[in-house]
Protein backbone atom coordinates (compact mmCIF):
# COMPACT_ATOMS: atom_id res chain seq x y z
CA UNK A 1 -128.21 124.40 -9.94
CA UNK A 2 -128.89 123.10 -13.64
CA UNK A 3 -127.88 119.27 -12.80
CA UNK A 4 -127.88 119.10 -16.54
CA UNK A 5 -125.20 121.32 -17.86
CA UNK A 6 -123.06 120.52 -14.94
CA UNK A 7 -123.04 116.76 -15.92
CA UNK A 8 -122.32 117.89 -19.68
CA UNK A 9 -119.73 120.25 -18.89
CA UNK A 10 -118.07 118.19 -16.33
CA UNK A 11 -117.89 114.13 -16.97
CA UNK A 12 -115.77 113.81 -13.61
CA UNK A 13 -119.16 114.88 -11.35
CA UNK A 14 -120.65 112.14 -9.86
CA UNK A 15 -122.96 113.81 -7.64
CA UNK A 16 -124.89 117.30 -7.09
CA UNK A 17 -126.11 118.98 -4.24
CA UNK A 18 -127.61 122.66 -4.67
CA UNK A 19 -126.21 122.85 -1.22
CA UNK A 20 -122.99 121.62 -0.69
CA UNK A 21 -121.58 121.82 -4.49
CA UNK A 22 -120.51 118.92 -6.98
CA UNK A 23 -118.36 116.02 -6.34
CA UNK A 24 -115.93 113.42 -8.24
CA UNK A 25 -115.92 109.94 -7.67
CA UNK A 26 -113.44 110.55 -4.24
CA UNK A 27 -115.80 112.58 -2.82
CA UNK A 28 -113.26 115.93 -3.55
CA UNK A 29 -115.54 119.50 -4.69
CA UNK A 30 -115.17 120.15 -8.30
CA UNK A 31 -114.82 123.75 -8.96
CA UNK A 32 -117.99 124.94 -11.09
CA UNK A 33 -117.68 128.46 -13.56
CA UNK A 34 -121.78 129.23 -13.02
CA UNK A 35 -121.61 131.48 -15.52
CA UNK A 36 -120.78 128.49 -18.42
CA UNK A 37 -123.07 126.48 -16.07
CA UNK A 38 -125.90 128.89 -17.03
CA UNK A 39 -124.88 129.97 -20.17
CA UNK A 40 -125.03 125.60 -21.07
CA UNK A 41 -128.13 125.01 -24.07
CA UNK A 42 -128.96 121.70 -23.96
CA UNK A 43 -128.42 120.60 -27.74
CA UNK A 44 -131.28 118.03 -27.47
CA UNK A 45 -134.06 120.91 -26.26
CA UNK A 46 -135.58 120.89 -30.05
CA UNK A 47 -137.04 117.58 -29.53
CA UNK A 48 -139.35 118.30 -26.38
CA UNK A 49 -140.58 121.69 -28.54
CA UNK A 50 -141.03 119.61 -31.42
CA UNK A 51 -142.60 116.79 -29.97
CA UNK A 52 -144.91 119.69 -27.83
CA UNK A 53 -145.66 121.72 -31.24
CA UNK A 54 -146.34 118.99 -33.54
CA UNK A 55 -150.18 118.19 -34.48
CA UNK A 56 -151.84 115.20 -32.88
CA UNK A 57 -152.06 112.32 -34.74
CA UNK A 58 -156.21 112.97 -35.60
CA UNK A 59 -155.09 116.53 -36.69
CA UNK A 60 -152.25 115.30 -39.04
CA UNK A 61 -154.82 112.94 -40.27
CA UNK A 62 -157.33 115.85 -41.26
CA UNK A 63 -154.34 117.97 -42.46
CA UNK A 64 -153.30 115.05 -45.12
CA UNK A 65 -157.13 113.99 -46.11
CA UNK A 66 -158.19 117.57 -46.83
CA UNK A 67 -155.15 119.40 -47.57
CA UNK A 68 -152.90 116.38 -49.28
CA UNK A 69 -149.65 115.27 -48.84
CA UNK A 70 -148.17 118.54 -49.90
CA UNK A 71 -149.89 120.62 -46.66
CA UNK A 72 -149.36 117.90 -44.21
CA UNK A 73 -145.55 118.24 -45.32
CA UNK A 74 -145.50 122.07 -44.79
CA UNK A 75 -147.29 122.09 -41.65
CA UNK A 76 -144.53 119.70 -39.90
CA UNK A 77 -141.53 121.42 -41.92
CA UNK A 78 -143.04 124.93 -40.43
CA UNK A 79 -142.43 123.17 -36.75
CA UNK A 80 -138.98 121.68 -37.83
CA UNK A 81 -137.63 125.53 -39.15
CA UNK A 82 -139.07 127.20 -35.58
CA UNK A 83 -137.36 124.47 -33.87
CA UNK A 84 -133.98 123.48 -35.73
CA UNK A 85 -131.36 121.30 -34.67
């Protein structure tokens, strides 16, 4: 089960259990649709593919000392447009 979406799609879980199901706050199953369960995209995902894509700091470095501010720029704006919000 994608603890995830199920906690984004429903605020009244309190707790998970890939065998059992969810539960509310009384202990009661909340009914889960799987199929928006797995259909959920985490809306925060760009920023682990970003943060995994981006140069290291020494490569940025070399990027802006021998291709200038203008490459350095280009090279993180390619990463930002394969990777939007």
């Amino acid at each position: 089960m994608n603890h995830e979406a199920i906690r984004a799609l429903y605020v009244n879980v309190v707790s998970i259990d890939d065998g059992t199901g969810a539960f509310d706050k009384d202990g009661n199953i909340v009914e889960i649709d799987i199929e928006a369960v797995n259909a959920w995209i985490d809306p925060q995902a760009y920023k682990s593919k970003r943060r995994q894509a981006y140069p290291s700091i020494p490569d940025q470095l070399d990027i802006l000392y021998h291709g200038g501010l203008d490459a350095w720029k280009a090279s993180i704006q390619a990463i930002k447009e394969e990777y939007p919000k």
